[in-house]
N, C-alpha and C. Protein backbone atom coordinates (compact mmCIF):
# COMPACT_ATOMS: atom_id res chain seq x y z
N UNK A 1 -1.00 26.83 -10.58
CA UNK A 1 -1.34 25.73 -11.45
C UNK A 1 -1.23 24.41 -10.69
N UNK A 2 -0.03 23.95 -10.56
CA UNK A 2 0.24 22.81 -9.78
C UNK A 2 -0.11 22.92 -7.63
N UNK A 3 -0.32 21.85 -7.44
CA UNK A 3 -0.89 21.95 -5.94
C UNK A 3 0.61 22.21 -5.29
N UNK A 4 0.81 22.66 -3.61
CA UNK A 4 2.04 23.03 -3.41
C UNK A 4 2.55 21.19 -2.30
N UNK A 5 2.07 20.18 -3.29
CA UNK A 5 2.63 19.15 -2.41
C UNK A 5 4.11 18.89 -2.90
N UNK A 6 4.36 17.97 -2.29
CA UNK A 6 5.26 17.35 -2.31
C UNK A 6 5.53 16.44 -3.03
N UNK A 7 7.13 15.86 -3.59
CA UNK A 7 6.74 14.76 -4.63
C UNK A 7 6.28 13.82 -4.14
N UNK A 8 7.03 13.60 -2.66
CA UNK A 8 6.52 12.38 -1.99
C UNK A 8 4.93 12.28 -1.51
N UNK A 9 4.38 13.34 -1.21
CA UNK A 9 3.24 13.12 -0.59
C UNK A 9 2.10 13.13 -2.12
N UNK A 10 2.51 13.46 -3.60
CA UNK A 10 2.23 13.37 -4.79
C UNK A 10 2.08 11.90 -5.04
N UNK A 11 3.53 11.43 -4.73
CA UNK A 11 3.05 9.87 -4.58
C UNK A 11 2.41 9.39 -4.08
N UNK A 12 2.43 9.38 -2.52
CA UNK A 12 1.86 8.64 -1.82
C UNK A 12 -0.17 9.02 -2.03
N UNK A 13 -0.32 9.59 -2.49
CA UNK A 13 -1.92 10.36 -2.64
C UNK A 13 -2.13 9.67 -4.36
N UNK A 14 -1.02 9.65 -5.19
CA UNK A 14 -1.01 8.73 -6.35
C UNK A 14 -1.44 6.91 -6.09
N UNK A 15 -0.46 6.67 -5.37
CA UNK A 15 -0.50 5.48 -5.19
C UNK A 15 -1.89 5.14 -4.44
N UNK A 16 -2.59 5.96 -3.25
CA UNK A 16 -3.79 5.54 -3.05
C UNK A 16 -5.12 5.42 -3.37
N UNK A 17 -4.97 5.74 -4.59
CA UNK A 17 -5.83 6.15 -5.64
C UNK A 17 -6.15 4.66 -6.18
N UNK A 18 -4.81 3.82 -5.94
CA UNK A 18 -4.97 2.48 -6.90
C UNK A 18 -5.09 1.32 -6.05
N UNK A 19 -6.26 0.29 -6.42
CA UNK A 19 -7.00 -0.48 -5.86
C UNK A 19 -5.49 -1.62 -4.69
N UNK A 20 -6.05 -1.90 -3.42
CA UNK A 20 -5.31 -2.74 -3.06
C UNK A 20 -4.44 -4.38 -3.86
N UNK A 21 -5.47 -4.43 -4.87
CA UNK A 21 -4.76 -5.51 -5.58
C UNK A 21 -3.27 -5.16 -6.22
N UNK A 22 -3.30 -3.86 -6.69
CA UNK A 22 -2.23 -3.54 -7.98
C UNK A 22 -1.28 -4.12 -7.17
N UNK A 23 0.02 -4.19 -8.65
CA UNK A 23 0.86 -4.95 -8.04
C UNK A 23 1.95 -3.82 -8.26
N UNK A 24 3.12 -4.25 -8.31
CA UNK A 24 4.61 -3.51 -8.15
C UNK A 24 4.72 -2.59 -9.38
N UNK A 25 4.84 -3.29 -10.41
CA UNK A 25 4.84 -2.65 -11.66
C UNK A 25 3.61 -1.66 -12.21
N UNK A 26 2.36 -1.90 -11.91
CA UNK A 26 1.61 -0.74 -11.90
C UNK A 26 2.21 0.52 -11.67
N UNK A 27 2.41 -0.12 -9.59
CA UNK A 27 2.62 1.63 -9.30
C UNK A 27 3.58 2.16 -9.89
N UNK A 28 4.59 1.86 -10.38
CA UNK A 28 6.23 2.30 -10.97
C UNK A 28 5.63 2.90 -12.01
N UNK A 29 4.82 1.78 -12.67
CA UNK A 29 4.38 2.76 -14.15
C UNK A 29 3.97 4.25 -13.75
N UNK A 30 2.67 4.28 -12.72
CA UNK A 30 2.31 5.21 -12.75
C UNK A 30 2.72 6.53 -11.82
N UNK A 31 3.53 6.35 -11.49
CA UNK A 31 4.80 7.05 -10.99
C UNK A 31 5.67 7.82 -11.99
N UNK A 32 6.02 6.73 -13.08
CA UNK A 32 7.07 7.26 -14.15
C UNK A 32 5.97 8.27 -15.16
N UNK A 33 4.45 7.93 -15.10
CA UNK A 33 3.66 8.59 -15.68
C UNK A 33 3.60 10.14 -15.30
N UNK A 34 3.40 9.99 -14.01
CA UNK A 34 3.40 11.16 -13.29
C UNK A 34 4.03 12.00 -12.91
N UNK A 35 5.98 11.38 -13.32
CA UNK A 35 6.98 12.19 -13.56
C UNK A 35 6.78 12.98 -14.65
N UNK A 36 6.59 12.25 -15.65
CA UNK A 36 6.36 13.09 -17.32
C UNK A 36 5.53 13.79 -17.12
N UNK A 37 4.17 13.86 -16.58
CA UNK A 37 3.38 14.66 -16.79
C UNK A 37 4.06 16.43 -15.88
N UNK A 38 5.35 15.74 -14.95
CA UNK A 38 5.30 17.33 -14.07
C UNK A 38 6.74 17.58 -15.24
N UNK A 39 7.50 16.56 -16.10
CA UNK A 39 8.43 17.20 -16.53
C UNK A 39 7.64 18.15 -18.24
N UNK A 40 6.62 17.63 -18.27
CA UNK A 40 6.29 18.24 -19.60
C UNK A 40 5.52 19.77 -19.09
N UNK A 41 4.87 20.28 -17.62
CA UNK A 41 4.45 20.83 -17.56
C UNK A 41 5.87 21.89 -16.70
N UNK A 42 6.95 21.46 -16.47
CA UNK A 42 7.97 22.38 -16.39
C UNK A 42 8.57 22.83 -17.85
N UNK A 43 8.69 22.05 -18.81
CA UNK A 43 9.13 22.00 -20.08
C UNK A 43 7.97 23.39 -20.68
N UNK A 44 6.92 23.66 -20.06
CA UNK A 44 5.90 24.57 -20.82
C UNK A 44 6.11 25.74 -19.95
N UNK A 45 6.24 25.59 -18.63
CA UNK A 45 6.46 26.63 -17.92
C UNK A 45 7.72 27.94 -18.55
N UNK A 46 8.63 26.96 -18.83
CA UNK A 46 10.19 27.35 -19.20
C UNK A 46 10.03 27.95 -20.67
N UNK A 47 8.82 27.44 -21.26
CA UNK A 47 9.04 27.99 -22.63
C UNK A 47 9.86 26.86 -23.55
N UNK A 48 9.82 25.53 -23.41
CA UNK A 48 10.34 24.71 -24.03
C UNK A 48 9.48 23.42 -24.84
N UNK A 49 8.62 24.17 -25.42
CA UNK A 49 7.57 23.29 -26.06
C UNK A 49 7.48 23.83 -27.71
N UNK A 50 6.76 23.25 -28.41
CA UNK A 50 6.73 23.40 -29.78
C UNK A 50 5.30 23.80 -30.27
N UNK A 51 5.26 24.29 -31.69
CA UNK A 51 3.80 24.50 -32.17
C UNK A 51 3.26 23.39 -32.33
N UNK A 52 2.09 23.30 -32.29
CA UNK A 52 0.99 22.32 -33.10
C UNK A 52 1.77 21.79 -34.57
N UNK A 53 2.07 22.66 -34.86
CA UNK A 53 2.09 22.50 -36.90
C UNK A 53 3.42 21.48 -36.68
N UNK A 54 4.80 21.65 -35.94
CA UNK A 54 6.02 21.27 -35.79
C UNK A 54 5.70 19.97 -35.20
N UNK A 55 5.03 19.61 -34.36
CA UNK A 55 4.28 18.38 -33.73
C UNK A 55 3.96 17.08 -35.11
N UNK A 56 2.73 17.80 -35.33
CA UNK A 56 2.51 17.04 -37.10
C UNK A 56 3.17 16.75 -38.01
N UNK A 57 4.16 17.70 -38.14
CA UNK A 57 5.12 17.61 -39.20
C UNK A 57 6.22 15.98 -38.50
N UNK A 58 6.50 16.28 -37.39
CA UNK A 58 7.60 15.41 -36.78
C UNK A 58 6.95 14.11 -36.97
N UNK A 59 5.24 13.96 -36.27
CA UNK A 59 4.35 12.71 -36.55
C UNK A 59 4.45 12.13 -37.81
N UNK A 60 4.16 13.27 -38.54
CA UNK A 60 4.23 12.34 -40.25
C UNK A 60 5.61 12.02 -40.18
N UNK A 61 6.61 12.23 -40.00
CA UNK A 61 8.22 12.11 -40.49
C UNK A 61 8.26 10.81 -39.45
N UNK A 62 7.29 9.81 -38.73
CA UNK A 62 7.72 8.60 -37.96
C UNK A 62 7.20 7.68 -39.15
């Protein structure tokens, strides 16, 4: 599923993706983005995710 890089070289291939202007806080954002996206896809690996229906239910209850 996932490629066999590295986090660092994840970053660094992240970060060059984004135009020479961006500034500091971009990349952090999209860094912290790209943490979540590998902690939600370990969270599924593990079997630690929820139904659809339990999702909705929690949405309406905000």
């Amino acid at each position: 599923m996932r490629q066999s890089q590295t986090a660092k070289q994840e970053a660094i291939a992240a970060i060059n993706l984004l135009p020479d202007t961006v500034d500091f806080e971009e990349i952090v954002y999209r860094l912290y983005v790209l943490n979540k996206i590998h902690q939600g896809l370990r969270d599924v690996e593990q079997g630690n995710d929820i139904a659809s229906e339990q999702l909705l239910h929690e949405i309406e209850q905000w």
